[in-house]
Protein backbone atom coordinates (compact mmCIF):
# COMPACT_ATOMS: atom_id res chain seq x y z
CA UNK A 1 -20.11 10.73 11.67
CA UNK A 2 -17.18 8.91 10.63
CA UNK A 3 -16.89 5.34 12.30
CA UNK A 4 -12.83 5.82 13.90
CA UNK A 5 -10.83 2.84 14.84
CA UNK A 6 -7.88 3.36 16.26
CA UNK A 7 -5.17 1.34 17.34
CA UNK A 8 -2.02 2.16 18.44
CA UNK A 9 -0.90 -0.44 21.13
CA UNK A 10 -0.96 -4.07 21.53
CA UNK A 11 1.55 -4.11 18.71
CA UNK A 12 3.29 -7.43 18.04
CA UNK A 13 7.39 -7.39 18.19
CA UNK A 14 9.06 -7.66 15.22
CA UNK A 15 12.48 -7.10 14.78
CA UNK A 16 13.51 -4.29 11.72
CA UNK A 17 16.92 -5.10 9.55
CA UNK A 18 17.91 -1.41 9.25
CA UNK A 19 16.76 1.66 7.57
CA UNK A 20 16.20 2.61 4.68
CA UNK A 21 17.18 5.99 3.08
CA UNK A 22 15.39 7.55 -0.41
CA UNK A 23 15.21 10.71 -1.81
CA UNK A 24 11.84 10.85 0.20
CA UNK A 25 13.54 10.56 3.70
CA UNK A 26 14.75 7.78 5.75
CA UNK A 27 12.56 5.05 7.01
CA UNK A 28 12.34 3.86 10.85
CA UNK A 29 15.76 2.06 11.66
CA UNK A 30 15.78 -0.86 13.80
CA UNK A 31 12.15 -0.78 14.45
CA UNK A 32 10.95 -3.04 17.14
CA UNK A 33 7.04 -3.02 16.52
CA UNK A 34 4.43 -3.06 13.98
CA UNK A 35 0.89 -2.79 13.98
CA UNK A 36 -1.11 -5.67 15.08
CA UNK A 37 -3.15 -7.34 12.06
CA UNK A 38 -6.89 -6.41 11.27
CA UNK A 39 -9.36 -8.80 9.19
CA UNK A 40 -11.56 -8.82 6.32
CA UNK A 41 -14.30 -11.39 6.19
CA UNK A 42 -15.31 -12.48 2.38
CA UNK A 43 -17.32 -15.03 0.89
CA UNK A 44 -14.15 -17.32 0.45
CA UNK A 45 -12.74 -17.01 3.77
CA UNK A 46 -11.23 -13.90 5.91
CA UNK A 47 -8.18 -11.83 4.42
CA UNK A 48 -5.71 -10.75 7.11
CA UNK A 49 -4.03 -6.77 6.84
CA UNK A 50 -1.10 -6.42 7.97
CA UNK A 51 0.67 -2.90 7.75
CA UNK A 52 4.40 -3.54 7.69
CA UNK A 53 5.72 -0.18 7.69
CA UNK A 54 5.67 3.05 5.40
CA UNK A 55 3.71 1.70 2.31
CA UNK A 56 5.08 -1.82 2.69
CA UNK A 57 2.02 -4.42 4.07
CA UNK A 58 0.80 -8.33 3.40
CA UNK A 59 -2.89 -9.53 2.64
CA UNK A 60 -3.30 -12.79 3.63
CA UNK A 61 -5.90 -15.02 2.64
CA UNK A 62 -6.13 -18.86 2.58
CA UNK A 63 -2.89 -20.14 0.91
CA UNK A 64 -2.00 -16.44 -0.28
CA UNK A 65 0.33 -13.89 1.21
CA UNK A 66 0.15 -11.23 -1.31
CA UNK A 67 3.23 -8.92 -0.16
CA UNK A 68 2.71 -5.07 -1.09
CA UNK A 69 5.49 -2.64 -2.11
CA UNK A 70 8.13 -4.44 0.35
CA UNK A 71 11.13 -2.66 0.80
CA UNK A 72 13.53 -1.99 4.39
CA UNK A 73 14.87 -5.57 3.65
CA UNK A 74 14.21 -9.52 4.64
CA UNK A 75 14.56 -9.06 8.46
CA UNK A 76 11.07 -6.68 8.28
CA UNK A 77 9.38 -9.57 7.22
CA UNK A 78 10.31 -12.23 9.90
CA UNK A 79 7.36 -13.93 11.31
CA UNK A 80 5.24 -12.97 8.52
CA UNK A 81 4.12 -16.26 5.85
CA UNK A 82 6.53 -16.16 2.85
CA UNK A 83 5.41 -14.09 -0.18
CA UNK A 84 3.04 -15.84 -2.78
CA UNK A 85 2.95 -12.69 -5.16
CA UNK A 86 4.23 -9.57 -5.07
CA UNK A 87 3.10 -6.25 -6.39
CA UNK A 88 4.83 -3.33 -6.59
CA UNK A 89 2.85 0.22 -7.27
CA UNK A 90 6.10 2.01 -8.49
CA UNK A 91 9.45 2.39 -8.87
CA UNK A 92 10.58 5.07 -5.72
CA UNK A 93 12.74 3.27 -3.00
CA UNK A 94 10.24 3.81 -0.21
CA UNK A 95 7.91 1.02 -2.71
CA UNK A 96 10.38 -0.64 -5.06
CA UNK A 97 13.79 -2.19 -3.21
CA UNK A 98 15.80 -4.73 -5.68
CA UNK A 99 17.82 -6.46 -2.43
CA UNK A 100 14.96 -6.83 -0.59
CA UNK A 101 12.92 -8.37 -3.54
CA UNK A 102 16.10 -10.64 -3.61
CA UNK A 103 16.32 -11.23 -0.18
CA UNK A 104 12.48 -12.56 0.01
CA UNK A 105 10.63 -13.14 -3.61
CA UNK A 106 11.59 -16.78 -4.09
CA UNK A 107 9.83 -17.63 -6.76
CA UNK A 108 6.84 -15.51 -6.05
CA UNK A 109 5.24 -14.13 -9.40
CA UNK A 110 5.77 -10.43 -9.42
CA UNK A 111 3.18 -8.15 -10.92
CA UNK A 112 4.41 -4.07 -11.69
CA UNK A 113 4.68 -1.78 -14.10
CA UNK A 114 7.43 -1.10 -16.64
CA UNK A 115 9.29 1.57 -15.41
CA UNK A 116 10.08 -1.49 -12.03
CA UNK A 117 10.24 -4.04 -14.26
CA UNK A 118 12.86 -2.31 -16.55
CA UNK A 119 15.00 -1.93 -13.22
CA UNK A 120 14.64 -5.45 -11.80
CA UNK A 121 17.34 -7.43 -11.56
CA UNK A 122 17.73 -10.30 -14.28
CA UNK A 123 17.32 -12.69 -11.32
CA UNK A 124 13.67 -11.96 -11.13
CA UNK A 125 12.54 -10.79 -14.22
CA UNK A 126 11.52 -14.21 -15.52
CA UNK A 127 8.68 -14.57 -12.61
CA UNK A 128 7.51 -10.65 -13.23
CA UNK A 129 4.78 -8.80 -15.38
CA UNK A 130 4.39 -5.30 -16.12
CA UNK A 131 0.41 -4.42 -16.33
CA UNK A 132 -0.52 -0.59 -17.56
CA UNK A 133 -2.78 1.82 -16.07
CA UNK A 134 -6.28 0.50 -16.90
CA UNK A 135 -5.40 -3.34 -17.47
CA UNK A 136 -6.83 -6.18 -16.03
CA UNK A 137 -4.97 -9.44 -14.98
CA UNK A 138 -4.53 -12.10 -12.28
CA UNK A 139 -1.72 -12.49 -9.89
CA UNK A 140 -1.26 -16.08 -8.68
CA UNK A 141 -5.10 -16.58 -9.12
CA UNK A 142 -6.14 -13.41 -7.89
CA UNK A 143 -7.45 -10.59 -10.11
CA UNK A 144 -6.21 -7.21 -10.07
CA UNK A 145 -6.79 -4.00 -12.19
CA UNK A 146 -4.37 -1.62 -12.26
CA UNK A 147 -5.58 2.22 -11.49
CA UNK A 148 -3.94 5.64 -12.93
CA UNK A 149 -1.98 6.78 -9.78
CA UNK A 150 -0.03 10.42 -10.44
CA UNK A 151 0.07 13.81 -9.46
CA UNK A 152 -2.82 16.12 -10.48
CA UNK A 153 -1.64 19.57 -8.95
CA UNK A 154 0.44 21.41 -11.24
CA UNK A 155 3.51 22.13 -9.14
CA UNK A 156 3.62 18.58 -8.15
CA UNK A 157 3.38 16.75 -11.68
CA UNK A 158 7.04 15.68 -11.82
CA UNK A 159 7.17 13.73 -8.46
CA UNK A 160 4.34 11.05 -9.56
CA UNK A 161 3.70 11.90 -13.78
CA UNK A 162 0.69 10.21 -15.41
CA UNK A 163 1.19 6.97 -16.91
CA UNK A 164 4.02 5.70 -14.63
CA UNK A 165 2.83 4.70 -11.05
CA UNK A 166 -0.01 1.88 -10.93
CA UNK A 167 -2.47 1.83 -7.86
CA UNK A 168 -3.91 -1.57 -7.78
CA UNK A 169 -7.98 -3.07 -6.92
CA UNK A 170 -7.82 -6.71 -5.77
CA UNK A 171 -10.61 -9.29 -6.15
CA UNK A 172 -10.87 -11.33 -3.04
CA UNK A 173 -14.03 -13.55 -3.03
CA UNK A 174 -16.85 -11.17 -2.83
CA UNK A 175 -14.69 -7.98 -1.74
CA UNK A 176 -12.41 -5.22 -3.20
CA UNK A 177 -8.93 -3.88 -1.53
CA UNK A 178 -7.81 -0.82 -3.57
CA UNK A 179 -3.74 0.02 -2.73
CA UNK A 180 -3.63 3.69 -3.82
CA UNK A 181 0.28 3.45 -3.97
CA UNK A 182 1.56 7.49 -4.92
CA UNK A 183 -0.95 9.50 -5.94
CA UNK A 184 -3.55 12.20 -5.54
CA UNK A 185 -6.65 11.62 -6.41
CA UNK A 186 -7.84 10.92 -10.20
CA UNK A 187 -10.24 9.83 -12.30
CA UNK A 188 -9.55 6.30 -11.58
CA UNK A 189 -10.05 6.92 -7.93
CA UNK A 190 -12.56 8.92 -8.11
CA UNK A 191 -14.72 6.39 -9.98
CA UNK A 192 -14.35 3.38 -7.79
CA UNK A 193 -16.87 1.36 -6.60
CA UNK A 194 -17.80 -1.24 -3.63
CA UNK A 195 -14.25 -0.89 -2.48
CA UNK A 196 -14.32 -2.82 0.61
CA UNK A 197 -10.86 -1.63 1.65
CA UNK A 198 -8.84 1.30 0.91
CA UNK A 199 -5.01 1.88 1.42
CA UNK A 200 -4.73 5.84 0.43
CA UNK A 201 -1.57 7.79 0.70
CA UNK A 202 -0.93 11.74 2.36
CA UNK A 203 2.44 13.72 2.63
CA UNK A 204 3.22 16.99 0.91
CA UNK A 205 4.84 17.46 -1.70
CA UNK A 206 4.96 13.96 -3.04
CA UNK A 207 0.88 12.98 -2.36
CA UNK A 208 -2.13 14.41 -0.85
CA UNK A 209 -3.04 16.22 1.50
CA UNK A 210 -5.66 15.29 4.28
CA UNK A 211 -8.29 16.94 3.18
CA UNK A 212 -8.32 15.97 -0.38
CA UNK A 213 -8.20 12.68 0.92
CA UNK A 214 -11.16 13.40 2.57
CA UNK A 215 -12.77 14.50 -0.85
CA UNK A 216 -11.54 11.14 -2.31
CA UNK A 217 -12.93 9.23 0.38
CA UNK A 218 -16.32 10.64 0.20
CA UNK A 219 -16.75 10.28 -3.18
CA UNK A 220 -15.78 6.81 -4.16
CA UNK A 221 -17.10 5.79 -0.43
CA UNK A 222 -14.76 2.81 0.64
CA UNK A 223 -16.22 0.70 3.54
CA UNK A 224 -13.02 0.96 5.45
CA UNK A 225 -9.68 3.73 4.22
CA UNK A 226 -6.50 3.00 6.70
CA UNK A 227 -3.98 6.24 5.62
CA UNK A 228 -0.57 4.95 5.23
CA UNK A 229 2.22 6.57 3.76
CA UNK A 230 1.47 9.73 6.30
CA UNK A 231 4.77 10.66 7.62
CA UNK A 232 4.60 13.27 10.51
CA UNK A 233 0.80 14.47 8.49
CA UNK A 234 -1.59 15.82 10.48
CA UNK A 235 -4.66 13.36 10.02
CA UNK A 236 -7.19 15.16 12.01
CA UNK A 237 -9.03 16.24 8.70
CA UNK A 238 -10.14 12.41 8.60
CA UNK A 239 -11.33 11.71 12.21
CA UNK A 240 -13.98 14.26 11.22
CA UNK A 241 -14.72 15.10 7.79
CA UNK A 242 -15.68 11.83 6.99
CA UNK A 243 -19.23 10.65 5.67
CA UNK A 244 -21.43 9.02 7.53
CA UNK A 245 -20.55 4.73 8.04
CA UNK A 246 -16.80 4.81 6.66
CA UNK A 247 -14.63 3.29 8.93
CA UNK A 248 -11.53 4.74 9.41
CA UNK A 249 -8.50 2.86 10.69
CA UNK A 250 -5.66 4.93 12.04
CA UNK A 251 -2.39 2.47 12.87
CA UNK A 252 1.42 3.23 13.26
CA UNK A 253 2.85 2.39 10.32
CA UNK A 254 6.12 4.20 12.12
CA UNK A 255 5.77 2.07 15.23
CA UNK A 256 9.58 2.39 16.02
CA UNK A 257 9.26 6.32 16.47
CA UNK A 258 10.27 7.46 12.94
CA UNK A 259 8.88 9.34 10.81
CA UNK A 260 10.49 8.95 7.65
């Protein structure tokens, strides 16, 4: 049976600076909570998670605040340590938000691929890498390698195509996070291995659904899998279709109400 975690109070306040509105929907406006932080012990000292909202969170560790996707702009971030590096999975505006990069990047290296990095303002481009599906590299010490993340059902093909969207696997000391950004599940996916820590996304049409996820999850068998990018999705799938020791970790990545 699946190992469930859940935690949806004891949230920390955090002021929002807005909403934010995409072709996808609208994000939470003026949300006043987020979920409270979880850790990950390695052998070079614990990484703290910190879901921000949507498909926007920070991994902490030592010196490093490693700031994923982060979009809704710079007020969403107050209270959180300043960005370090930035990765971005693709180039929708619930993952990929020029003012907010403004607003917060400093001179934080920026790692993406080149459909962002064609669309980034001149401002930042000089600090920023584009890295293909399959490619190895660091990001401010840290190595990643980037993983195919697109569609795979037919009728769904032109919302995420193959070769555009990255998902990303992050070296941390002895353990793996693997960001999923947009995607069903691949090849890539599908093949992972000792993935400490996996950020996978479900909402129809654009992703999964729940119980492919499930597939996914027993297959490439991540310690822990927190579902973000969910949306009003029904989740129940998870709580019991899980294998045996995978720890699931259900937070409220729309702590302000919203759904999106």
């Amino acid at each position: 049976m699946v190992t469930r975690r859940t935690t949806l109070a004891g949230l920390a306040a955090l002021p929002l600076a807005g909403s934010l509105t995409t072709a996808f929907g609208t994000l939470p406006a003026l949300a006043q909570e987020k979920p409270m932080a979880d850790t990950l012990a390695t052998s070079e000292g614990d990484v703290t998670i910190q879901p921000v909202s949507h498909a926007s969170l920070v991994l902490s560790w030592g010196d490093k605040a490693m700031y994923v996707d982060p979009v809704g702009g710079e007020g969403l971030y107050e209270g959180l340590p300043a960005p370090t590096s930035i990765l971005i999975t693709h180039g929708h505006g619930d993952h990929f938000d020029a003012p907010t990069l403004e607003a917060i990047a400093g001179s934080a290296p920026i790692l993406t691929t080149k459909e962002v990095f064609d669309k980034l303002p001149e401002s930042l481009k000089g600090q920023a890498k584009a890295i293909s599906n399959g490619e190895s590299g660091e990001l401010d010490g840290v190595p990643v390698k980037a993983i195919a993340a697109h569609n795979t059902t037919a009728d769904r093909m032109q919302y995420h195509p193959v070769g555009v969207g990255n998902g990303y696997v992050l070296s941390l000391g002895d353990k793996q996070v693997y960001v999923a950004g947009d995607t069903e599940p691949t090849e890539d996916m599908l093949a992972l291995t000792d993935i400490a820590v996996a950020f996978l996304p479900m909402n129809l049409p654009y992703t999964m659904t729940a119980d492919q996820a499930v597939e996914a999850i027993n297959t490439f068998k991540p310690a822990v899998v927190y579902p973000y990018h969910f949306r009003d999705m029904d989740l129940s799938p998870l709580e019991t279709g899980l294998d045996e020791g995978i720890e699931l970790r259900l937070r409220d990545w729309y702590a302000a109400g919203g759904q999106g």
